[in-house]
Protein backbone atom coordinates (compact mmCIF):
# COMPACT_ATOMS: atom_id res chain seq x y z
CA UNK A 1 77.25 189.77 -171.03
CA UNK A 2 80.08 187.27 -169.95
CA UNK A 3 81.27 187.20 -166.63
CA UNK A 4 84.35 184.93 -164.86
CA UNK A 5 83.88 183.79 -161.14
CA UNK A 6 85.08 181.20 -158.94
CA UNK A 7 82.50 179.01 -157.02
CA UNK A 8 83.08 175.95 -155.10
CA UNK A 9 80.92 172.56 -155.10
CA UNK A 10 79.69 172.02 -151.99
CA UNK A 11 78.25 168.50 -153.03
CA UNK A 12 75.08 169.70 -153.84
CA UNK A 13 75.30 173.09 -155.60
CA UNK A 14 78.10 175.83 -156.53
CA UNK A 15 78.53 178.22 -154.58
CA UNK A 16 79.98 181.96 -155.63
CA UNK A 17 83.41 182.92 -153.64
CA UNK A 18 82.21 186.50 -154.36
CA UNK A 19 79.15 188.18 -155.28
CA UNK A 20 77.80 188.15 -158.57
CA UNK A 21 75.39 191.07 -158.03
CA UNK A 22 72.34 189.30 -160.28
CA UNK A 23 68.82 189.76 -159.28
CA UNK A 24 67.11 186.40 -157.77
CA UNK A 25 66.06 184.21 -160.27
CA UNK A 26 68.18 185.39 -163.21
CA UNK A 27 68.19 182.57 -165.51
CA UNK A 28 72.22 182.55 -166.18
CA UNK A 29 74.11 179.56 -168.98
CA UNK A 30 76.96 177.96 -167.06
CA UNK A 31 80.30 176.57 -168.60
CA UNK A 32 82.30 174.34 -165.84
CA UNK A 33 86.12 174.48 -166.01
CA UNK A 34 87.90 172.48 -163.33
CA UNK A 35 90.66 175.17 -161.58
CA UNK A 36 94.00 173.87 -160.83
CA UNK A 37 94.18 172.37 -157.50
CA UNK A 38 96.25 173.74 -154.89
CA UNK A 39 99.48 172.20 -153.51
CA UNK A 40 98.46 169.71 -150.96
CA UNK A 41 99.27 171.10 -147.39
CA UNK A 42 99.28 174.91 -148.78
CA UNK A 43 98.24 177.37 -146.71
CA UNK A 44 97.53 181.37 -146.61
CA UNK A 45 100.88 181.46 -144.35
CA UNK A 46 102.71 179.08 -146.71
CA UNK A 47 101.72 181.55 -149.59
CA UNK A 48 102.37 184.70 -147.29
CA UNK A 49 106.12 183.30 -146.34
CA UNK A 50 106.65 182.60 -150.28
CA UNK A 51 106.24 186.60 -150.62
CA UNK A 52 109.00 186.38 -148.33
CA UNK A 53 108.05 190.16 -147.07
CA UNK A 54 109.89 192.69 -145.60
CA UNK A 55 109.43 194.82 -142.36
CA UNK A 56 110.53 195.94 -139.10
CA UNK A 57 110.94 193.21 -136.70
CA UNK A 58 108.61 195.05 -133.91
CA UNK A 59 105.96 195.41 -136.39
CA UNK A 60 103.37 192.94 -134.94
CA UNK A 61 103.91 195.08 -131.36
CA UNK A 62 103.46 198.59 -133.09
CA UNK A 63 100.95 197.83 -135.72
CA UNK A 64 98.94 200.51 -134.83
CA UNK A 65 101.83 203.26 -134.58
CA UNK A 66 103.05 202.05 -138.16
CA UNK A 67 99.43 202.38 -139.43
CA UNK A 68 98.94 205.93 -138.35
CA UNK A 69 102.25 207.38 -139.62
CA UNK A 70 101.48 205.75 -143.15
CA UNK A 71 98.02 207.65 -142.85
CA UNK A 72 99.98 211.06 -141.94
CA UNK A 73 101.85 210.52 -145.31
């Protein structure tokens, strides 16, 4: 079985970003690939603005009222 997952070094061991639903103890063979670093100074917001998303402009004041007629759809 081969599985992918992301992990971060905390200076002292990896750990997961998700899950990996093993049982304790489950002896596991580990290949290390560096990932590609982010941009320096990027943020969630600076990768939310790059989707440069669309919506009504009183959507932060009605969230709720937008929510519920998507639901009734």
């Amino acid at each position: 079985m081969s599985h992918t997952f992301e992990a971060v070094f905390d200076g002292e061991v990896l750990r997961p970003t998700a899950p990996l639903h093993l049982l304790p103890n489950t002896r596991v063979t580990l290949t290390l690939e560096k990932s590609p670093e982010a941009k320096p100074g990027a943020s969630f917001l600076d990768a939310v603005l790059e989707l440069k998303l669309e919506g009504p402009s009183d959507w932060s004041e009605n969230v709720d009222r937008y929510l519920n007629e998507e639901r009734l759809r």
